[in-house]
Protein backbone atom coordinates (compact mmCIF):
# COMPACT_ATOMS: atom_id res chain seq x y z
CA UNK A 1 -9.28 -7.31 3.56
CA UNK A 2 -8.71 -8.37 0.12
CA UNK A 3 -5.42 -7.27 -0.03
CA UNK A 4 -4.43 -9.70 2.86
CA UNK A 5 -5.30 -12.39 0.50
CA UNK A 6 -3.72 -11.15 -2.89
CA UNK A 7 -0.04 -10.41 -1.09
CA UNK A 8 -0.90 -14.09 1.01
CA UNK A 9 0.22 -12.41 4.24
CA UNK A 10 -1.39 -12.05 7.73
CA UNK A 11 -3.91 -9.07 8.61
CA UNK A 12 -1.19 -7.99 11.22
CA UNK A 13 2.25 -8.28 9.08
CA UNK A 14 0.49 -5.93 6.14
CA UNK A 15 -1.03 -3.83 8.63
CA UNK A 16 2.76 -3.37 9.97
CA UNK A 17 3.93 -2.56 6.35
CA UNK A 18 1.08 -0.29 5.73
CA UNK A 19 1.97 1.49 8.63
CA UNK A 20 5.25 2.02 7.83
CA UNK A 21 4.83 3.15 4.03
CA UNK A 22 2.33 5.90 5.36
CA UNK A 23 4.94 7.19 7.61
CA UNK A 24 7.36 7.48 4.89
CA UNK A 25 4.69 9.00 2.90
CA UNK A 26 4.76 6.27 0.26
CA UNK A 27 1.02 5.60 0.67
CA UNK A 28 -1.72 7.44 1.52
CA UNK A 29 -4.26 5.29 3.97
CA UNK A 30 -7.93 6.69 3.76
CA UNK A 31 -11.11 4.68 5.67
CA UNK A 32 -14.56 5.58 4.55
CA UNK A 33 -17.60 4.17 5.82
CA UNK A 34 -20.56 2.93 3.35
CA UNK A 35 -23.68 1.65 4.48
CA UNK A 36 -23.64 -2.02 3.01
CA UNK A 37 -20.30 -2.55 3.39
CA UNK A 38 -19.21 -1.15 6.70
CA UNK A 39 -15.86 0.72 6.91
CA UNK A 40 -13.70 0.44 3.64
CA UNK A 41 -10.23 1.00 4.07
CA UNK A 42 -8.36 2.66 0.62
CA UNK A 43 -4.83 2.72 0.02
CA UNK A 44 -3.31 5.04 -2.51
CA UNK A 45 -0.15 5.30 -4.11
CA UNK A 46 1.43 8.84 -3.08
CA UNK A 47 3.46 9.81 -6.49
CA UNK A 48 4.52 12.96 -5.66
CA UNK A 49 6.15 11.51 -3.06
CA UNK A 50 10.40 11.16 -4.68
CA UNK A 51 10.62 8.13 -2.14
CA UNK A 52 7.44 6.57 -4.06
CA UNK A 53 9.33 7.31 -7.41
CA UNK A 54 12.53 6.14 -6.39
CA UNK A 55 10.93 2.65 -5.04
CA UNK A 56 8.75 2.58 -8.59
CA UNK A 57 12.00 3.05 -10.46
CA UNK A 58 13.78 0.37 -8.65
CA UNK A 59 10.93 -2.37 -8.91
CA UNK A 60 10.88 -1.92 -12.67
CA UNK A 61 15.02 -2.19 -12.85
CA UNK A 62 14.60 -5.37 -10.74
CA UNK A 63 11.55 -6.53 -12.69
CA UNK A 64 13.13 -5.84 -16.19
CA UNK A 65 16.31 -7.95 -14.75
CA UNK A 66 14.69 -11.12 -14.25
């Protein structure tokens, strides 16, 4: 999983975190399968979700604050 490699984390730690941001409805976690590839697992942003806008707002206060 590329994303395991651009966060530098373990397969099992982000799995956990994925996990847990699709039960709060923060992400949206879709698999679809293509030929060449095998089974491609998507993650998407949820932004209707006001958790997912709350979080947004907070990382840009903390990233504006250096």
């Amino acid at each position: 999983m590329q994303l395991v490699s651009k966060v530098n984390s373990t397969y099992n730690e982000l799995n956990r975190n994925v996990m847990l941001l699709e039960k709060e409805g923060i992400i949206i976690n879709e698999f679809r399968v293509k030929v060449r590839h095998g089974k491609i697992r998507i993650i998407r942003l949820n932004k209707d979700n006001p958790k997912t806008k709350i979080l947004l707002a907070t990382l840009q206060t903390l990233d504006a604050n250096p």
